[in-house]
C-alpha atoms as a PDB file:
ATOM      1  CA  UNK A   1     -17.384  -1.546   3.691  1.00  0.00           C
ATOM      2  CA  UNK A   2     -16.420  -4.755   2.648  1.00  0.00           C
ATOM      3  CA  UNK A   3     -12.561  -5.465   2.067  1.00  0.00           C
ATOM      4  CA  UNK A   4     -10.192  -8.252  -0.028  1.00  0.00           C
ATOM      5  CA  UNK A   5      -6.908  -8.049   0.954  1.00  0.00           C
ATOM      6  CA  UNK A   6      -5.011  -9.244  -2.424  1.00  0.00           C
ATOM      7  CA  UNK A   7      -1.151 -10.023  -3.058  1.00  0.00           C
ATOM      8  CA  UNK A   8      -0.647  -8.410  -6.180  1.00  0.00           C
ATOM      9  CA  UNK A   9       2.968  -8.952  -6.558  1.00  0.00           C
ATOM     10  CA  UNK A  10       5.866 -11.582  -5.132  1.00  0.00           C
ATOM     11  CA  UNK A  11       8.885 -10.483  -4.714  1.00  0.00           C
ATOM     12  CA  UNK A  12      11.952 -12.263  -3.624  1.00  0.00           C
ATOM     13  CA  UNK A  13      14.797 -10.071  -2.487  1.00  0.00           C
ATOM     14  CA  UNK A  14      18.323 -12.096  -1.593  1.00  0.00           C
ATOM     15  CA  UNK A  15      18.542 -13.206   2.162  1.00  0.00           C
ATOM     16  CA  UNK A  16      14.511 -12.912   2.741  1.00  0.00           C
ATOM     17  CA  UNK A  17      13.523 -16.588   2.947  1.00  0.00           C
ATOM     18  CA  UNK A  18       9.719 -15.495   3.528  1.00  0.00           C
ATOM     19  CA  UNK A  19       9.925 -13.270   0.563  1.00  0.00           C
ATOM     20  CA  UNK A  20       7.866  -9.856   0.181  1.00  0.00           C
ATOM     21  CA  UNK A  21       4.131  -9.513  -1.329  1.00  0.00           C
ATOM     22  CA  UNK A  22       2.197  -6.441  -2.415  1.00  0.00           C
ATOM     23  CA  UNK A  23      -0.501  -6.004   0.043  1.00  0.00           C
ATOM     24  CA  UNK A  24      -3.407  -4.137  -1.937  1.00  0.00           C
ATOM     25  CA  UNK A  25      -6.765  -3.374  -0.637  1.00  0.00           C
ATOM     26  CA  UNK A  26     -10.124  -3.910  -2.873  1.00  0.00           C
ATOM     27  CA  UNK A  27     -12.764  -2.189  -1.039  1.00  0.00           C
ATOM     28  CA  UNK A  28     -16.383  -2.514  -2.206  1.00  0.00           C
ATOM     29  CA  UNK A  29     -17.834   0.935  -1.398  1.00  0.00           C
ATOM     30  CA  UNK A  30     -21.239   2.510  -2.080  1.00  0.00           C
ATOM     31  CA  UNK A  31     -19.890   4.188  -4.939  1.00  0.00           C
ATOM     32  CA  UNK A  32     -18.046   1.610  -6.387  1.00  0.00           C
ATOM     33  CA  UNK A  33     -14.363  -0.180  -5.936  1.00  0.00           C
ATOM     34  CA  UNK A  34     -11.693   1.194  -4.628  1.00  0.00           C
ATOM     35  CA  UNK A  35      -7.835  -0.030  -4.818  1.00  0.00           C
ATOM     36  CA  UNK A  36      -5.624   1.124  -2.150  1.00  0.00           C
ATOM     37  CA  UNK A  37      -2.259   1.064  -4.041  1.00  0.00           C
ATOM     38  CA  UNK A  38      -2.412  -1.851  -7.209  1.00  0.00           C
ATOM     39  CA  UNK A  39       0.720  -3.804  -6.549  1.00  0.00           C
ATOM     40  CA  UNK A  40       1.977  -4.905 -10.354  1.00  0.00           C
ATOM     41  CA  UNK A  41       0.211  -4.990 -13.134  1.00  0.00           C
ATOM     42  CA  UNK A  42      -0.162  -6.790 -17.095  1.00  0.00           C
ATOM     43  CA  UNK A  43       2.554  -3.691 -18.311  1.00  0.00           C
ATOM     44  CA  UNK A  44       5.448  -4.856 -15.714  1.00  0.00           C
ATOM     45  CA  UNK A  45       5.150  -8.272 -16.785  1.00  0.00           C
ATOM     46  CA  UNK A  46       5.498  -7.366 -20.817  1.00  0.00           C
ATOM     47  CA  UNK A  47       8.284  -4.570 -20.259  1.00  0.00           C
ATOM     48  CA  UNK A  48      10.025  -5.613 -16.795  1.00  0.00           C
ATOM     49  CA  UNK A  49      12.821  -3.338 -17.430  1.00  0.00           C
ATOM     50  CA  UNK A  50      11.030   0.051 -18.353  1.00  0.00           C
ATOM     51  CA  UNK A  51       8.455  -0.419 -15.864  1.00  0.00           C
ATOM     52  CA  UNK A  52      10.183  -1.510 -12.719  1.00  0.00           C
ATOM     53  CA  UNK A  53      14.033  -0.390 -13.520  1.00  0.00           C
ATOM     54  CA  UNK A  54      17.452  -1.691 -12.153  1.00  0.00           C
ATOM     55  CA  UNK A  55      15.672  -2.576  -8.825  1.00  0.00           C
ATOM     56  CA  UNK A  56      14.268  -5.459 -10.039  1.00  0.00           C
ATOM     57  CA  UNK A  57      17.563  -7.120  -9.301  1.00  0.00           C
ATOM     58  CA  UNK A  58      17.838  -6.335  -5.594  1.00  0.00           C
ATOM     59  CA  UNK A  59      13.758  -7.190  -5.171  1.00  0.00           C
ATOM     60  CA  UNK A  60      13.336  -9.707  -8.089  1.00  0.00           C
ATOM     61  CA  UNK A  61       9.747  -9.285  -8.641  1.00  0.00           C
ATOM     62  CA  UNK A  62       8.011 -12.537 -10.150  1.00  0.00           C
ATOM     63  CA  UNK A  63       5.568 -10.295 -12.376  1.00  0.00           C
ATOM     64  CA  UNK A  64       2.920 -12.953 -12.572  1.00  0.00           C
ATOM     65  CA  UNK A  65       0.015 -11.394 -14.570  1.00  0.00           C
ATOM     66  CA  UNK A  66      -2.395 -13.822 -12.271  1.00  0.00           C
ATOM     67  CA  UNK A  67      -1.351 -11.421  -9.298  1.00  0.00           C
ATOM     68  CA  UNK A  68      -2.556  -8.206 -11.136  1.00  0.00           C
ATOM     69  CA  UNK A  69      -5.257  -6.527  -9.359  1.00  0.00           C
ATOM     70  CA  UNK A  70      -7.677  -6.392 -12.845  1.00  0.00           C
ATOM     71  CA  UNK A  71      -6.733 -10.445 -12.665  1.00  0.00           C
ATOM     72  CA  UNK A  72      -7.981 -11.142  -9.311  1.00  0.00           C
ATOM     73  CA  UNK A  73     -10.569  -9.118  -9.448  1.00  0.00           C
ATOM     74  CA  UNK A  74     -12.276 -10.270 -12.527  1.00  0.00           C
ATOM     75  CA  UNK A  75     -11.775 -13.593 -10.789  1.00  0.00           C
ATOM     76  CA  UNK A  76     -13.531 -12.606  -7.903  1.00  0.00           C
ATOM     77  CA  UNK A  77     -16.672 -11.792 -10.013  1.00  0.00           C
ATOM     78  CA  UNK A  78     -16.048  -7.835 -10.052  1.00  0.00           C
ATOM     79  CA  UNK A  79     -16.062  -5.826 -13.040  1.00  0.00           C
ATOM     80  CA  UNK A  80     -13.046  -3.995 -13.177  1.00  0.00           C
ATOM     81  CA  UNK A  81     -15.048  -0.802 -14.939  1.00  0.00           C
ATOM     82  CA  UNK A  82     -16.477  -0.846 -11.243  1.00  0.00           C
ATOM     83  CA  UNK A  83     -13.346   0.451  -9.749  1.00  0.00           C
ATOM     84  CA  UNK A  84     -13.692   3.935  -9.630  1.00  0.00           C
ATOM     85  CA  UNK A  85     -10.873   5.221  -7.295  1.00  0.00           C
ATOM     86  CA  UNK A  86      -7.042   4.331  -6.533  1.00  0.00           C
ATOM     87  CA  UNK A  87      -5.745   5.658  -3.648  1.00  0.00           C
ATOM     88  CA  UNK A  88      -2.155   5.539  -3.229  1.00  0.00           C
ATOM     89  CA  UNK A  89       0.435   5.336  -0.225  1.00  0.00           C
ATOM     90  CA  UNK A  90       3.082   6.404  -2.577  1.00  0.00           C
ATOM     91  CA  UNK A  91       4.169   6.402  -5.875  1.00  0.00           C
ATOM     92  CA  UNK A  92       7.042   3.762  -6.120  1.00  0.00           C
ATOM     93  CA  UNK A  93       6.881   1.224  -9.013  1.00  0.00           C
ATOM     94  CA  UNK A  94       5.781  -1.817  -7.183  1.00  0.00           C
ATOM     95  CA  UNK A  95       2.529   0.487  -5.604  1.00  0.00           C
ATOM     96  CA  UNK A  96       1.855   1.675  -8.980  1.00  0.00           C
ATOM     97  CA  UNK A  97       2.290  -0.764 -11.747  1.00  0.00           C
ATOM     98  CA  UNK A  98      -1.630  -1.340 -11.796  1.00  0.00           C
ATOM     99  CA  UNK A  99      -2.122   2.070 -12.275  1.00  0.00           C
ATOM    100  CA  UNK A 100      -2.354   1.607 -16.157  1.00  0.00           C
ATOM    101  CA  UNK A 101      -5.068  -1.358 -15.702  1.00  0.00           C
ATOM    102  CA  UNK A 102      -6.667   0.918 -14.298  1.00  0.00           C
ATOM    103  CA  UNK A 103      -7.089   4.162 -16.884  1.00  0.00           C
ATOM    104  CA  UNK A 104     -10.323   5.424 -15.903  1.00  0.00           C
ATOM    105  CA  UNK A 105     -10.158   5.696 -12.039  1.00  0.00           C
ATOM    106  CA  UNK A 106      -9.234   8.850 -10.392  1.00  0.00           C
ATOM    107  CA  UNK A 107      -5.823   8.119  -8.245  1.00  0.00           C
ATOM    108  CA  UNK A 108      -5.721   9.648  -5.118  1.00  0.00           C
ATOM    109  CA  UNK A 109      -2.062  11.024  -3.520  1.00  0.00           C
ATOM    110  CA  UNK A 110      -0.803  13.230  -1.025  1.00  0.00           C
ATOM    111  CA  UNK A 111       0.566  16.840  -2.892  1.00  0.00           C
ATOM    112  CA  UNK A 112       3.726  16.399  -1.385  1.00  0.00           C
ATOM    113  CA  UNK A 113       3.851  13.103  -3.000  1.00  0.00           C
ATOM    114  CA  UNK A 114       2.597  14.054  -6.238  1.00  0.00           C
ATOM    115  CA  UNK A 115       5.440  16.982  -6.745  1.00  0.00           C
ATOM    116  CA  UNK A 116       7.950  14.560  -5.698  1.00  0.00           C
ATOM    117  CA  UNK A 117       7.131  12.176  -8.326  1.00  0.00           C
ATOM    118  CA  UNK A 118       6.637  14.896 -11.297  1.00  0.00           C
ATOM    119  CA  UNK A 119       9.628  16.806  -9.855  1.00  0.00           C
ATOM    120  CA  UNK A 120      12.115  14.254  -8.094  1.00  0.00           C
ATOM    121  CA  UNK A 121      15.270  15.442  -6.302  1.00  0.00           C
ATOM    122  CA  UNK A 122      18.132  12.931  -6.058  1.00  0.00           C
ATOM    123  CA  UNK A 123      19.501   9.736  -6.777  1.00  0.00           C
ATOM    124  CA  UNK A 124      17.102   7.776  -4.523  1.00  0.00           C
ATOM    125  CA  UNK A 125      13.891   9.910  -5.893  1.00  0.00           C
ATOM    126  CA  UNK A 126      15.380   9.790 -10.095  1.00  0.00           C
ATOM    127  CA  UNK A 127      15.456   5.750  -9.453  1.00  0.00           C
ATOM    128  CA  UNK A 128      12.131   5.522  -7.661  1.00  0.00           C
ATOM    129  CA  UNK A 129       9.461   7.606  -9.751  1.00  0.00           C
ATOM    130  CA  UNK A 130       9.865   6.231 -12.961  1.00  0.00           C
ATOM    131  CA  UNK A 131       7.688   8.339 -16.208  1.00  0.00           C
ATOM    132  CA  UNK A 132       6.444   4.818 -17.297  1.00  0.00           C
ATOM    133  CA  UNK A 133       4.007   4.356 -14.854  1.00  0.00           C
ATOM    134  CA  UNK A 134       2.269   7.710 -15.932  1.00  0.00           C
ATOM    135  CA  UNK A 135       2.534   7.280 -19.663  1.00  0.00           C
ATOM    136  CA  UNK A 136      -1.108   6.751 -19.755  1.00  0.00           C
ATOM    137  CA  UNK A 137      -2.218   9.698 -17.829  1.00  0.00           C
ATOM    138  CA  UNK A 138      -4.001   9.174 -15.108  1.00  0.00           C
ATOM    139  CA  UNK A 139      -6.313  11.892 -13.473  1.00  0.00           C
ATOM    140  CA  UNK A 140      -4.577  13.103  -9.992  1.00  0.00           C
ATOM    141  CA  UNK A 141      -6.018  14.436  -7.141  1.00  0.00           C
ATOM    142  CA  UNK A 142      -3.826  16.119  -4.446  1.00  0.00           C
ATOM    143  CA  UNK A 143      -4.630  15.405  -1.146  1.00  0.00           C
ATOM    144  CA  UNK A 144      -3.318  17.820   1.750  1.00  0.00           C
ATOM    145  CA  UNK A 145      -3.872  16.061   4.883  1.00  0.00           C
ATOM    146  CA  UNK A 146      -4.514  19.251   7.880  1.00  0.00           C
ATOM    147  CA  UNK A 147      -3.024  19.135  10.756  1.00  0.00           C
ATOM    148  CA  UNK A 148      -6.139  19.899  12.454  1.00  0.00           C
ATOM    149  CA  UNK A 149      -7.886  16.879  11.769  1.00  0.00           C
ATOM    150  CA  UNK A 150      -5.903  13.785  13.398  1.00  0.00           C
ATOM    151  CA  UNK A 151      -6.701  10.277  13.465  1.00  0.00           C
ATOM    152  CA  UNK A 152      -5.641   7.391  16.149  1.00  0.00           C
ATOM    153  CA  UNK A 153      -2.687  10.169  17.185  1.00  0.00           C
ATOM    154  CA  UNK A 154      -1.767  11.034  13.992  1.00  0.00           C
ATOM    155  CA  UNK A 155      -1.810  14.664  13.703  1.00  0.00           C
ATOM    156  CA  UNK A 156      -2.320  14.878  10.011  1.00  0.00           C
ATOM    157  CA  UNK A 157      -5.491  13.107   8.182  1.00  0.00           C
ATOM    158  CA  UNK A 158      -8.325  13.866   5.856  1.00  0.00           C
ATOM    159  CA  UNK A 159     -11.072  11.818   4.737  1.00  0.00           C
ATOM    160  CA  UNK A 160     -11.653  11.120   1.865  1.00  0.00           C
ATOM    161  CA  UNK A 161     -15.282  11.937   1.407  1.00  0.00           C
ATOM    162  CA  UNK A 162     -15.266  12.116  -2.460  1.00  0.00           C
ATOM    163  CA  UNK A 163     -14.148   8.783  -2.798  1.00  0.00           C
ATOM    164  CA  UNK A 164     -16.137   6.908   0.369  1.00  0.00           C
ATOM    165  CA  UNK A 165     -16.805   8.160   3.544  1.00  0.00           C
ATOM    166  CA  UNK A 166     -14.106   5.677   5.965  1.00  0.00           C
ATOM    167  CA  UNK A 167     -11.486   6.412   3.946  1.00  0.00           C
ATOM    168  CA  UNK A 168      -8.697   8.345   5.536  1.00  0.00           C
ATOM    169  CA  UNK A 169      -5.595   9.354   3.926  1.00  0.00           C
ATOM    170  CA  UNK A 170      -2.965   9.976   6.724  1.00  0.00           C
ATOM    171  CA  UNK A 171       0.455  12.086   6.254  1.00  0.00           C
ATOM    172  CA  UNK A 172       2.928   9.760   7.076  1.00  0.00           C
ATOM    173  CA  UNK A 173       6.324  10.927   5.052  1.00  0.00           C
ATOM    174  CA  UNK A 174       9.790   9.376   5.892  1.00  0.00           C
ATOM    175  CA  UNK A 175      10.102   6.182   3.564  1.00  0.00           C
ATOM    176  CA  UNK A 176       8.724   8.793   0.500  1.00  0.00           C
ATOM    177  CA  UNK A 177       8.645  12.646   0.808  1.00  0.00           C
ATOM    178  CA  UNK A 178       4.761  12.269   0.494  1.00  0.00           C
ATOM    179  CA  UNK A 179       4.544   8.766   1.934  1.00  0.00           C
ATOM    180  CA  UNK A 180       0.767   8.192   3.657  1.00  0.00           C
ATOM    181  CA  UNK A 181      -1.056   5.250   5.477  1.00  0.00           C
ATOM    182  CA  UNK A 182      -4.790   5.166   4.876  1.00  0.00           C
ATOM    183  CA  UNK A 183      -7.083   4.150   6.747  1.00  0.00           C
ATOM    184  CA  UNK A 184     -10.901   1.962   5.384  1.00  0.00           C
ATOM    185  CA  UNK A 185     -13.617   1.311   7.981  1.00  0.00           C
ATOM    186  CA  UNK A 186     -14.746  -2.215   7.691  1.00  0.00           C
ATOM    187  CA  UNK A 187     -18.053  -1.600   9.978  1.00  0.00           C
ATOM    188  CA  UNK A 188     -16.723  -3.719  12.786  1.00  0.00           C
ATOM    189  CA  UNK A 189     -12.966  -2.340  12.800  1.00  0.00           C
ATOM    190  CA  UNK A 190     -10.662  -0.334  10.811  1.00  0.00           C
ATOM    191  CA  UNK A 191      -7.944  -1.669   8.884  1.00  0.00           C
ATOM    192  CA  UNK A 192      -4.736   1.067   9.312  1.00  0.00           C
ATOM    193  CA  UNK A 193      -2.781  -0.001   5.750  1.00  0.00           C
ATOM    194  CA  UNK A 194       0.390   1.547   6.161  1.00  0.00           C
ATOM    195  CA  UNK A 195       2.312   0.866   3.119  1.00  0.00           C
ATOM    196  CA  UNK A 196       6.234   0.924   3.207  1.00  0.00           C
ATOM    197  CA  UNK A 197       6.730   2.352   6.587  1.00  0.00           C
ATOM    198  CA  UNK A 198       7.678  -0.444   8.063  1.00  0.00           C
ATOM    199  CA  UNK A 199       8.703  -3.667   5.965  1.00  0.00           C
ATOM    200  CA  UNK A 200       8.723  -6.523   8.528  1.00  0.00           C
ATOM    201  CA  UNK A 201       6.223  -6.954  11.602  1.00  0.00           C
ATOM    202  CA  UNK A 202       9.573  -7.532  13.699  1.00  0.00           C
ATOM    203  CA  UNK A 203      10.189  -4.219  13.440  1.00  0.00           C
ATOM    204  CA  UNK A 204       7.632  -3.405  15.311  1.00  0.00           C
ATOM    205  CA  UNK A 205       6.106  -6.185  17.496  1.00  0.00           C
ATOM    206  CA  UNK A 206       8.934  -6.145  19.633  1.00  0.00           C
ATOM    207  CA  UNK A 207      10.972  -9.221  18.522  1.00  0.00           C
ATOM    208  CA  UNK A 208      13.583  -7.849  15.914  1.00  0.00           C
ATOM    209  CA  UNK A 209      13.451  -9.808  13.824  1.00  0.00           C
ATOM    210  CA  UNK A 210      13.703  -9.001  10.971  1.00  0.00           C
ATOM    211  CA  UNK A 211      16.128  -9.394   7.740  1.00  0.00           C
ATOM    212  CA  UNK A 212      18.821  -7.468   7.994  1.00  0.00           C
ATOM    213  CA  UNK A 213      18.661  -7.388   4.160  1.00  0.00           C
ATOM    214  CA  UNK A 214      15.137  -5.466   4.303  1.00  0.00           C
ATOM    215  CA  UNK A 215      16.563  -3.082   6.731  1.00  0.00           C
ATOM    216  CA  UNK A 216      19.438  -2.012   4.919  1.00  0.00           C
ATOM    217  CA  UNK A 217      17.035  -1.470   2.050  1.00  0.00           C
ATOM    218  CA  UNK A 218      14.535   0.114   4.068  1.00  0.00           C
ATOM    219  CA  UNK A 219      17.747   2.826   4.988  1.00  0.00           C
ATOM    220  CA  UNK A 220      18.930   3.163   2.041  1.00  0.00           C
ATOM    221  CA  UNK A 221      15.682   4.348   0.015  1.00  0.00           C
ATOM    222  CA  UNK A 222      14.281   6.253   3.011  1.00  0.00           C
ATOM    223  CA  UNK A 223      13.793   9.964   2.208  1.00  0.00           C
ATOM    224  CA  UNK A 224      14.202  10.826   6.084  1.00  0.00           C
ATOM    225  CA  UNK A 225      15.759   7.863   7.964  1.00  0.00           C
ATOM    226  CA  UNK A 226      14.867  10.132  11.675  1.00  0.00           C
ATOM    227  CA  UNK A 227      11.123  10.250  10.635  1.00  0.00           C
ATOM    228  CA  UNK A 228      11.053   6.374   9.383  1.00  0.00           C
ATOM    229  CA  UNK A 229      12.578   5.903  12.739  1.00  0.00           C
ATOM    230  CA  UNK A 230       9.761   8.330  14.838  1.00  0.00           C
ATOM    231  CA  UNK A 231       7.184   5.956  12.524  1.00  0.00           C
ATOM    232  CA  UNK A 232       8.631   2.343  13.473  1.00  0.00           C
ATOM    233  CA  UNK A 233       8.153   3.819  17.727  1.00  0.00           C
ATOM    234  CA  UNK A 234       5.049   5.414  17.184  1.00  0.00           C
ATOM    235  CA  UNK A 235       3.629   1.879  15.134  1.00  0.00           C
ATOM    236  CA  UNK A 236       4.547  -0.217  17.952  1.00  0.00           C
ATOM    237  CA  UNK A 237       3.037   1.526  20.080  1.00  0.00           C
ATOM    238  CA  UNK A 238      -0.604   0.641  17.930  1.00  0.00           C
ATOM    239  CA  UNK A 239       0.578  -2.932  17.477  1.00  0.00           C
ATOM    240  CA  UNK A 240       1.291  -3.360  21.584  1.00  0.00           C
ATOM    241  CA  UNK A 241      -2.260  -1.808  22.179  1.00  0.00           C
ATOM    242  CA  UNK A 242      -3.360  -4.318  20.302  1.00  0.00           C
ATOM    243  CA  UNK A 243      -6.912  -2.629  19.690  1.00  0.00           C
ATOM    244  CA  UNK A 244      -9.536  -5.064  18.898  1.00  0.00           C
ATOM    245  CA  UNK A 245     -11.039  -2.705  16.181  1.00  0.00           C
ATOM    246  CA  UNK A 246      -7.845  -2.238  14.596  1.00  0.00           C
ATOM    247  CA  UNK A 247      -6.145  -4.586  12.172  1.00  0.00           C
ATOM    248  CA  UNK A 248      -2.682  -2.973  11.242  1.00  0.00           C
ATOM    249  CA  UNK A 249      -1.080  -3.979   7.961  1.00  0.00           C
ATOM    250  CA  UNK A 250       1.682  -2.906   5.514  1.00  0.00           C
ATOM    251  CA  UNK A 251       2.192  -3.412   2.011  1.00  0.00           C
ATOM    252  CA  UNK A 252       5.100  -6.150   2.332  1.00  0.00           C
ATOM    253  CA  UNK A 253       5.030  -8.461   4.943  1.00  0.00           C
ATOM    254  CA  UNK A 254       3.575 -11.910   3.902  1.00  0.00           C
ATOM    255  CA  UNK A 255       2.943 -12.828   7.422  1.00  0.00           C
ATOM    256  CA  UNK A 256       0.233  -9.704   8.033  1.00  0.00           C
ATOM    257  CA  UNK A 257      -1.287 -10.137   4.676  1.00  0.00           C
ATOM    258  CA  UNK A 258      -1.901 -13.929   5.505  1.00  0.00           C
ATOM    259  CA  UNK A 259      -3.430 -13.015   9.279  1.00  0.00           C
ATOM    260  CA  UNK A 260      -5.753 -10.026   7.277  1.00  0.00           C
ATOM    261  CA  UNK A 261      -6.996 -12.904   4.780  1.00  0.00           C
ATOM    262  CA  UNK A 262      -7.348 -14.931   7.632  1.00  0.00           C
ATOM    263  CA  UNK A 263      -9.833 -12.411   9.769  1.00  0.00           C
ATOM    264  CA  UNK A 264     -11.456 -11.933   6.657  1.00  0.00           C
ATOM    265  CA  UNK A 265     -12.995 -14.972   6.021  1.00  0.00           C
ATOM    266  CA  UNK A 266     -16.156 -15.600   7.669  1.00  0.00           C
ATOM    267  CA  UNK A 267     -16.980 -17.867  10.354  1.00  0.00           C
ATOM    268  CA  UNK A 268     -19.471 -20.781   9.699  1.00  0.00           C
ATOM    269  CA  UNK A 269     -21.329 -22.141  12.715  1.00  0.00           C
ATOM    270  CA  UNK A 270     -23.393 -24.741  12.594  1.00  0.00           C
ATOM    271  CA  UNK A 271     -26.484 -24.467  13.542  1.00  0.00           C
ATOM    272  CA  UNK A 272     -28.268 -25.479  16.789  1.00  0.00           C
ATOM    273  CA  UNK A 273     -30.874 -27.774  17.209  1.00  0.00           C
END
């Protein structure tokens, strides 16, 4: 399956000079498109404050309708009636403000996700899962990922054979009660997109670096700081093995979204005489 690895959203949260994007997936399937998460969409830029809430003042999103996903599609030649399926790593405003772009594709979740954002519990979970982004009711599909079918060490997958078969949803909660990574074979390696749980490569390649302004964030919003935690050791372990099949991304970091748009262009030789 062939894969576009789109920014659809900047974002410029205080003390991060690199900024944040919103890493989405466009995956041309046999059965259609498929969006893995949507970034923001045409709604957040007309109604900033209903669709993305008080947080847009810690993140400061730039909601530029060219970064919508329907935007760059359409620009890339695709009909967006062609995307069938959304499948989501969680259900936080900036992951889900193409949803609505989007009205006719089946969105794809983890249950535990799901009931956390029909039925939150909290502060944290009342600020996150805002109604807006499901005003135009979408069609859900729970996804219970079974512990007897793991993937790359993670005990907890299921593919999804409905949508494509390649496309893995993985059970990876800690940032979001339901958080998950999900996984797209590309034919000649797997790309391992695992939203929000970790923000900044330097959290897990070893260095450290990262902004201490992302990782108080990162704390503060976690739904289970210990399992974040377990995530961030058991990711660096993948990103030190440094499989050649395996291109790990996230849903934030400019840096990995500019090395996956890198790989994915291809290589022109010239030819030989």
């Amino acid at each position: 399956m062939k894969i576009h690895h789109l920014n659809c959203g900047t974002m410029h949260p205080l003390a991060t000079p690199a900024g944040l994007v919103c890493h989405v997936l466009l995956v041309e399937t046999p059965n259609g498109l498929v969006l893995v998460d949507t970034g923001l969409g045409l709604q957040d830029t007309a109604d900033p404050a209903g669709r993305f809430g008080p947080a847009r003042f810690y993140v400061r999103p730039v909601f530029d309708e060219a970064e919508a996903a329907i935007t760059q599609l359409t620009r890339l030649g695709f009909d967006p009636r062609d995307v069938r399926h959304v499948v989501l790593t969680h259900f936080d405003a900036d992951h889900t403000g193409g949803l609505a772009d989007f009205p006719w594709a089946m969105v794809h979740l983890t249950a535990a996700e799901n009931v956390a954002a029909v039925h939150p519990r909290g502060v944290v979970e009342r600020g996150r899962y805002l109604s807006s982004h499901r005003a135009h009711g979408p069609s859900i599909v729970e996804h219970t990922p079974a512990q007897s079918e793991p993937w790359r060490g993670f005990p907890r997958a299921k593919e999804l054979t409905d949508v494509a078969p390649g496309i893995v949803l993985i059970s990876l909660p800690g940032h979001s009660r339901g958080h998950a990574a999900i996984a797209v074979d590309a034919g000649d390696h797997w790309v391992l997109h695992v939203g929000d749980s970790f923000y900044h490569r330097g959290q897990i390649d070893g260095t450290g670096k990262a902004p201490t302004a992302l990782t108080a964030m990162e704390r503060f919003i976690a739904d289970d700081w210990k399992q974040v935690r377990a995530n961030h050791r058991r990711l660096t372990e993948l990103w030190h093995a440094a499989d050649p099949d395996l291109l790990l991304v996230n849903a934030h970091d400019p840096g990995l979204l500019h090395l996956a748009q890198k790989r994915g262009k291809p290589t022109h030789r010239p030819d030989r005489l």
